[in-house]
PDB file of N, CA and C in Angstrom:
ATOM      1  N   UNK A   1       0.827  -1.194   0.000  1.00  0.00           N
ATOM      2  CA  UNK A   1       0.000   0.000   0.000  1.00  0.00           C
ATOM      3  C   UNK A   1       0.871   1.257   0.000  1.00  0.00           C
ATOM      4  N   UNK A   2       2.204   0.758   0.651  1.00  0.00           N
ATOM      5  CA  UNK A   2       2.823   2.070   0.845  1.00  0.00           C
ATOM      6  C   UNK A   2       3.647   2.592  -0.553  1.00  0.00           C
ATOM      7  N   UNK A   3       4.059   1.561  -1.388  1.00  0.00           N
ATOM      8  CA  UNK A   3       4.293   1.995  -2.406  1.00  0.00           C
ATOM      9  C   UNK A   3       3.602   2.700  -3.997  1.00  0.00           C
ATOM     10  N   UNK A   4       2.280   1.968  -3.648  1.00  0.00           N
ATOM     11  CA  UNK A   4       1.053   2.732  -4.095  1.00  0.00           C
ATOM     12  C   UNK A   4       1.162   4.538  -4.349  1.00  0.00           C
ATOM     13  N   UNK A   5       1.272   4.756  -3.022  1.00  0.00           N
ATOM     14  CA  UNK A   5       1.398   5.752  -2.398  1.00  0.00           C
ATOM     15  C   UNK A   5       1.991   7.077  -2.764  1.00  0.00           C
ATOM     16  N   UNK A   6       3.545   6.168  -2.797  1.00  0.00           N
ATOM     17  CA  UNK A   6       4.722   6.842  -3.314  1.00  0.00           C
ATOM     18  C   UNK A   6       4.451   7.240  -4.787  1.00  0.00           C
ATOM     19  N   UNK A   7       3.675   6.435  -5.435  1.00  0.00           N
ATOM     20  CA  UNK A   7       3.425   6.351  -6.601  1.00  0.00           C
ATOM     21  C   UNK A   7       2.667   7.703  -7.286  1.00  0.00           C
ATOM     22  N   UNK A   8       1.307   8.211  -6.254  1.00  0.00           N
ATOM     23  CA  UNK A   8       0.452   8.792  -6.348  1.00  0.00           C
ATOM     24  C   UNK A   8       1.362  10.224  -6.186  1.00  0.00           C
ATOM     25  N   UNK A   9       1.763   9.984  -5.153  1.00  0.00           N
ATOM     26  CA  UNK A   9       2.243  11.413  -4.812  1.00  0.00           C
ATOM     27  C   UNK A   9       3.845  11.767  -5.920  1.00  0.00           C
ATOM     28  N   UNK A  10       4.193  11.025  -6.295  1.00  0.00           N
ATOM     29  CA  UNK A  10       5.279  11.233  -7.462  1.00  0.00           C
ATOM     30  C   UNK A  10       4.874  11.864  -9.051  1.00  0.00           C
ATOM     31  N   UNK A  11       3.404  11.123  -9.138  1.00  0.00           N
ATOM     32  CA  UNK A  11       2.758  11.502 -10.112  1.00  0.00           C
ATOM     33  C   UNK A  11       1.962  13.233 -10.099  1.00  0.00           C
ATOM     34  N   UNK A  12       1.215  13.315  -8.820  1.00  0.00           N
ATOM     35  CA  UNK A  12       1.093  14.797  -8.614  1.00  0.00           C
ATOM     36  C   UNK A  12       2.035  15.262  -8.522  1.00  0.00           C
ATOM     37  N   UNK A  13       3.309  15.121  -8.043  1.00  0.00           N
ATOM     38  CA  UNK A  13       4.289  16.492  -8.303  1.00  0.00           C
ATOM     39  C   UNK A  13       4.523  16.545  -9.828  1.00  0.00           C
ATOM     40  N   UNK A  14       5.087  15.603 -10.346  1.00  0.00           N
ATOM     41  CA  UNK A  14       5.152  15.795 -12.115  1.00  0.00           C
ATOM     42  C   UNK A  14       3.700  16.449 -12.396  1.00  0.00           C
ATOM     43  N   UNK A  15       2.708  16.348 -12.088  1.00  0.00           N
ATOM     44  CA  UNK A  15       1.343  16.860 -12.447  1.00  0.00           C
ATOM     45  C   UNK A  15       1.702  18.333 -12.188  1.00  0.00           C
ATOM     46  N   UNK A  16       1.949  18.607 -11.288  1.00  0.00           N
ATOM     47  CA  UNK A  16       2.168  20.396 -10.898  1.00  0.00           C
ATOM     48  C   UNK A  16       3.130  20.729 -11.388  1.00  0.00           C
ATOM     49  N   UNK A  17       4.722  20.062 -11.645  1.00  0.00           N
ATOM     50  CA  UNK A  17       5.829  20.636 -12.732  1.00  0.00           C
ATOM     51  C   UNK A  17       5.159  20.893 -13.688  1.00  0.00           C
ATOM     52  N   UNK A  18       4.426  19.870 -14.726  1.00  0.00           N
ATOM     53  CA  UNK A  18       3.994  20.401 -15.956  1.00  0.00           C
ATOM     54  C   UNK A  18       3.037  21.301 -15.341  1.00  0.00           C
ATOM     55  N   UNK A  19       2.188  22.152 -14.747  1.00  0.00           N
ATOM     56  CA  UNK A  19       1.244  22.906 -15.320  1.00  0.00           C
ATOM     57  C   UNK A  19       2.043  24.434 -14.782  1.00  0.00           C
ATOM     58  N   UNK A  20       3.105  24.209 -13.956  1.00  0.00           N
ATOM     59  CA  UNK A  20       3.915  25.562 -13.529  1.00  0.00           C
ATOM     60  C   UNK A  20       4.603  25.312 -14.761  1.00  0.00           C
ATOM     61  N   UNK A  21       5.042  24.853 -15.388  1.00  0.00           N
ATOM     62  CA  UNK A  21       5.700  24.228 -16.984  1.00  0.00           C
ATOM     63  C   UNK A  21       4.569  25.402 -18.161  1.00  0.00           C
ATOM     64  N   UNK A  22       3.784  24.961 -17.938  1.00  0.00           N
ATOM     65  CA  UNK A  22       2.736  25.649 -19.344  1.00  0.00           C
ATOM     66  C   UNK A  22       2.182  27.000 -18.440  1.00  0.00           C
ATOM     67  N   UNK A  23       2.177  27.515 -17.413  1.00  0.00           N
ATOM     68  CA  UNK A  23       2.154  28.698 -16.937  1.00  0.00           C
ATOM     69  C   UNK A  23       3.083  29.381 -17.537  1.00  0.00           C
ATOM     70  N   UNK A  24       4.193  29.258 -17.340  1.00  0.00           N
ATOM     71  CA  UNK A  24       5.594  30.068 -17.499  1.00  0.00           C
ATOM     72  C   UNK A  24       5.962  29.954 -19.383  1.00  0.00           C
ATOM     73  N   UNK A  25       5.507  28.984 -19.993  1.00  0.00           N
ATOM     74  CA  UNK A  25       5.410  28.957 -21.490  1.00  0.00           C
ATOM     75  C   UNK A  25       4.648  29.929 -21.992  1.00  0.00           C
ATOM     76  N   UNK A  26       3.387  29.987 -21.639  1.00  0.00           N
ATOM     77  CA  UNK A  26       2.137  30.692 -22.149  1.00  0.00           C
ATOM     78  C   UNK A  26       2.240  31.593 -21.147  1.00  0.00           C
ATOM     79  N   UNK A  27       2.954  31.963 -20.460  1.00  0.00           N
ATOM     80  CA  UNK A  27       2.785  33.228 -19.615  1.00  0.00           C
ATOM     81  C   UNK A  27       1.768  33.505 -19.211  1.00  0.00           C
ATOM     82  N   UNK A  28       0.740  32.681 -18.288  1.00  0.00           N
ATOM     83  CA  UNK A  28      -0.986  32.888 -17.969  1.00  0.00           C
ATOM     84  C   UNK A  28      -0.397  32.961 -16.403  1.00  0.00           C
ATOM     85  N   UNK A  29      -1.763  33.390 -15.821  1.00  0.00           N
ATOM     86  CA  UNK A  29      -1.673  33.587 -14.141  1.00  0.00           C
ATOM     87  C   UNK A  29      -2.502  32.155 -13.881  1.00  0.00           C
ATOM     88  N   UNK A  30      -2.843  31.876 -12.528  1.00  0.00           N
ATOM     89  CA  UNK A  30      -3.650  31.215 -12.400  1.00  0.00           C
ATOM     90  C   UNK A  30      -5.062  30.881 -12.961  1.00  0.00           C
ATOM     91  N   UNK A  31      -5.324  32.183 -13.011  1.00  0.00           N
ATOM     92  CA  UNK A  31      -6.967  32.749 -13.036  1.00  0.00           C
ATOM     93  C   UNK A  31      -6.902  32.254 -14.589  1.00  0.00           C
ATOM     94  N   UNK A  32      -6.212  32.860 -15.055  1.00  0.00           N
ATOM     95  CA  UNK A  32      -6.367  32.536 -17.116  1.00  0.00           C
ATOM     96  C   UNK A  32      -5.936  31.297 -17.454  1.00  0.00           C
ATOM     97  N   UNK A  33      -5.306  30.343 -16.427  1.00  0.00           N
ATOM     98  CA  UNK A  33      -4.767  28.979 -16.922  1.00  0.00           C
ATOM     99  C   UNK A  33      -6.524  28.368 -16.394  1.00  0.00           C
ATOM    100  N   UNK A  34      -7.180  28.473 -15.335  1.00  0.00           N
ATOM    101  CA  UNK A  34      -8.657  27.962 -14.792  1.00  0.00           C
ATOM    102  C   UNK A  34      -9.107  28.076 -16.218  1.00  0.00           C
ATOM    103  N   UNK A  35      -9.433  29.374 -16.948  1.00  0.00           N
ATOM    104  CA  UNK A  35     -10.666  29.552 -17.254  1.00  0.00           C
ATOM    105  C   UNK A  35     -10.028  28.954 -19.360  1.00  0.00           C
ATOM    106  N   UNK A  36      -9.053  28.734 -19.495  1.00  0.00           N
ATOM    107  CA  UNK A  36      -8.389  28.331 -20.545  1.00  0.00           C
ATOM    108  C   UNK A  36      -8.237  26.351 -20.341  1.00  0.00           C
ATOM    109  N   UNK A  37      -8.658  25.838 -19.459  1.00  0.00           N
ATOM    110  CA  UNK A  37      -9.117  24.505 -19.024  1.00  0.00           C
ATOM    111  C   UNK A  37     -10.312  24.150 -18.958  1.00  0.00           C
ATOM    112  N   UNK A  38     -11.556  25.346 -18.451  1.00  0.00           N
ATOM    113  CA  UNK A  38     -12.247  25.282 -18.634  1.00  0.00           C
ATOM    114  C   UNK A  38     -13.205  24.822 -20.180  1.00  0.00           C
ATOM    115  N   UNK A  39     -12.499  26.152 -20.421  1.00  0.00           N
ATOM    116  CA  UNK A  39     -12.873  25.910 -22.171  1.00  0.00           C
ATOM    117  C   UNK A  39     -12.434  25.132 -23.177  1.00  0.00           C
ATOM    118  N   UNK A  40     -11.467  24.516 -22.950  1.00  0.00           N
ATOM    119  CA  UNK A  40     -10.459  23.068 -23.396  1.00  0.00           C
ATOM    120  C   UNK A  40     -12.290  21.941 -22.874  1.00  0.00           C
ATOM    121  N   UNK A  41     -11.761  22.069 -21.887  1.00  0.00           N
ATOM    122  CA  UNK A  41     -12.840  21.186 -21.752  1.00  0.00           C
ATOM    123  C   UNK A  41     -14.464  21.199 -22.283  1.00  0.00           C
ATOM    124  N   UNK A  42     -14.582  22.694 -22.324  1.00  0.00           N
ATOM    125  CA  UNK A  42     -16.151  22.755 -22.664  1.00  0.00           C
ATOM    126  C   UNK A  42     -15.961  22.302 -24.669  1.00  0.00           C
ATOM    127  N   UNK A  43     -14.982  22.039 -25.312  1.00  0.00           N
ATOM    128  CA  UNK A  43     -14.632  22.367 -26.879  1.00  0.00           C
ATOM    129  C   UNK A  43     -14.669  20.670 -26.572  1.00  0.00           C
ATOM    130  N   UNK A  44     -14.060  20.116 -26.397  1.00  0.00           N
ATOM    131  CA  UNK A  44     -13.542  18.614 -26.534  1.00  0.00           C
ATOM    132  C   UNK A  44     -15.249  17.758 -25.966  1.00  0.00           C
ATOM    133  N   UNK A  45     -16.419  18.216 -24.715  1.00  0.00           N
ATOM    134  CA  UNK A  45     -17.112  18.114 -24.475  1.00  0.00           C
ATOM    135  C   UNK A  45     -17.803  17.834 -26.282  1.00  0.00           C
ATOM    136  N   UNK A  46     -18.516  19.459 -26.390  1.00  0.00           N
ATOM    137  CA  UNK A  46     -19.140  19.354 -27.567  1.00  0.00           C
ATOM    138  C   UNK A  46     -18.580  18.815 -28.929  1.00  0.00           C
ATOM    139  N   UNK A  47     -17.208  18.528 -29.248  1.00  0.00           N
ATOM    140  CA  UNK A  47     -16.615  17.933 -30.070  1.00  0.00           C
ATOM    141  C   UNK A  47     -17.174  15.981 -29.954  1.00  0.00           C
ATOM    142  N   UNK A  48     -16.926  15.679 -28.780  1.00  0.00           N
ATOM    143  CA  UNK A  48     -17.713  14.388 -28.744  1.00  0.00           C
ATOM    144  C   UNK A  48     -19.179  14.180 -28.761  1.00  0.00           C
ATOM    145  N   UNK A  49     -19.694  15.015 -27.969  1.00  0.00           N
ATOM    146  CA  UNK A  49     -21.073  14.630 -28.498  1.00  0.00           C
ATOM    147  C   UNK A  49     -21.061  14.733 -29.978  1.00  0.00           C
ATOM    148  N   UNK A  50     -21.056  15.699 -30.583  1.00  0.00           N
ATOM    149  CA  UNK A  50     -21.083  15.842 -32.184  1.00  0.00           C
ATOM    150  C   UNK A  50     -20.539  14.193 -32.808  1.00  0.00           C
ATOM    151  N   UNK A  51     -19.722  13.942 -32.143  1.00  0.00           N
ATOM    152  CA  UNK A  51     -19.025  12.856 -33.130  1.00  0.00           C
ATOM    153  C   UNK A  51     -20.033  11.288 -32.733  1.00  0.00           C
ATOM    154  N   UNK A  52     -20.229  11.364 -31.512  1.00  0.00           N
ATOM    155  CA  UNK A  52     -20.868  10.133 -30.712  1.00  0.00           C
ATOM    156  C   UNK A  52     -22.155  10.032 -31.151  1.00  0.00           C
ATOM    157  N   UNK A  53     -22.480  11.328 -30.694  1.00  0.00           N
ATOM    158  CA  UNK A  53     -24.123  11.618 -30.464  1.00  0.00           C
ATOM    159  C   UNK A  53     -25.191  11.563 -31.923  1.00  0.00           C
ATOM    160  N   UNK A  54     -24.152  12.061 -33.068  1.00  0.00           N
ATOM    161  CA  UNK A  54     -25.278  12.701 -33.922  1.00  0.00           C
ATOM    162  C   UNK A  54     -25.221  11.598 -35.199  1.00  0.00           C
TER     163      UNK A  54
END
């Protein structure tokens, strides 16, 4: 279990390198990296339904 663990928490720090990684690329603050995920997500959302759905 404990190596599980190690596992999880090795993977969130690489998770937070890359997104302080694409902060400092794209030069966004917090606030504009939220709302630029957001909309990643709301595009890829309606991109599948379209493809699934119709």
């Amino acid at each position: 279990m404990k190596i599980i663990s190690m596992k999880i928490r090795k993977l969130i720090e690489k998770h937070k390198t890359l997104i302080n990684w694409y902060k400092k690329k794209l030069k966004l603050s917090d606030y504009k990296l939220l709302w630029l995920v957001f909309f990643k997500g709301v595009l890829i959302t309606i991109i599948f339904f379209k493809i699934f759905l119709c």
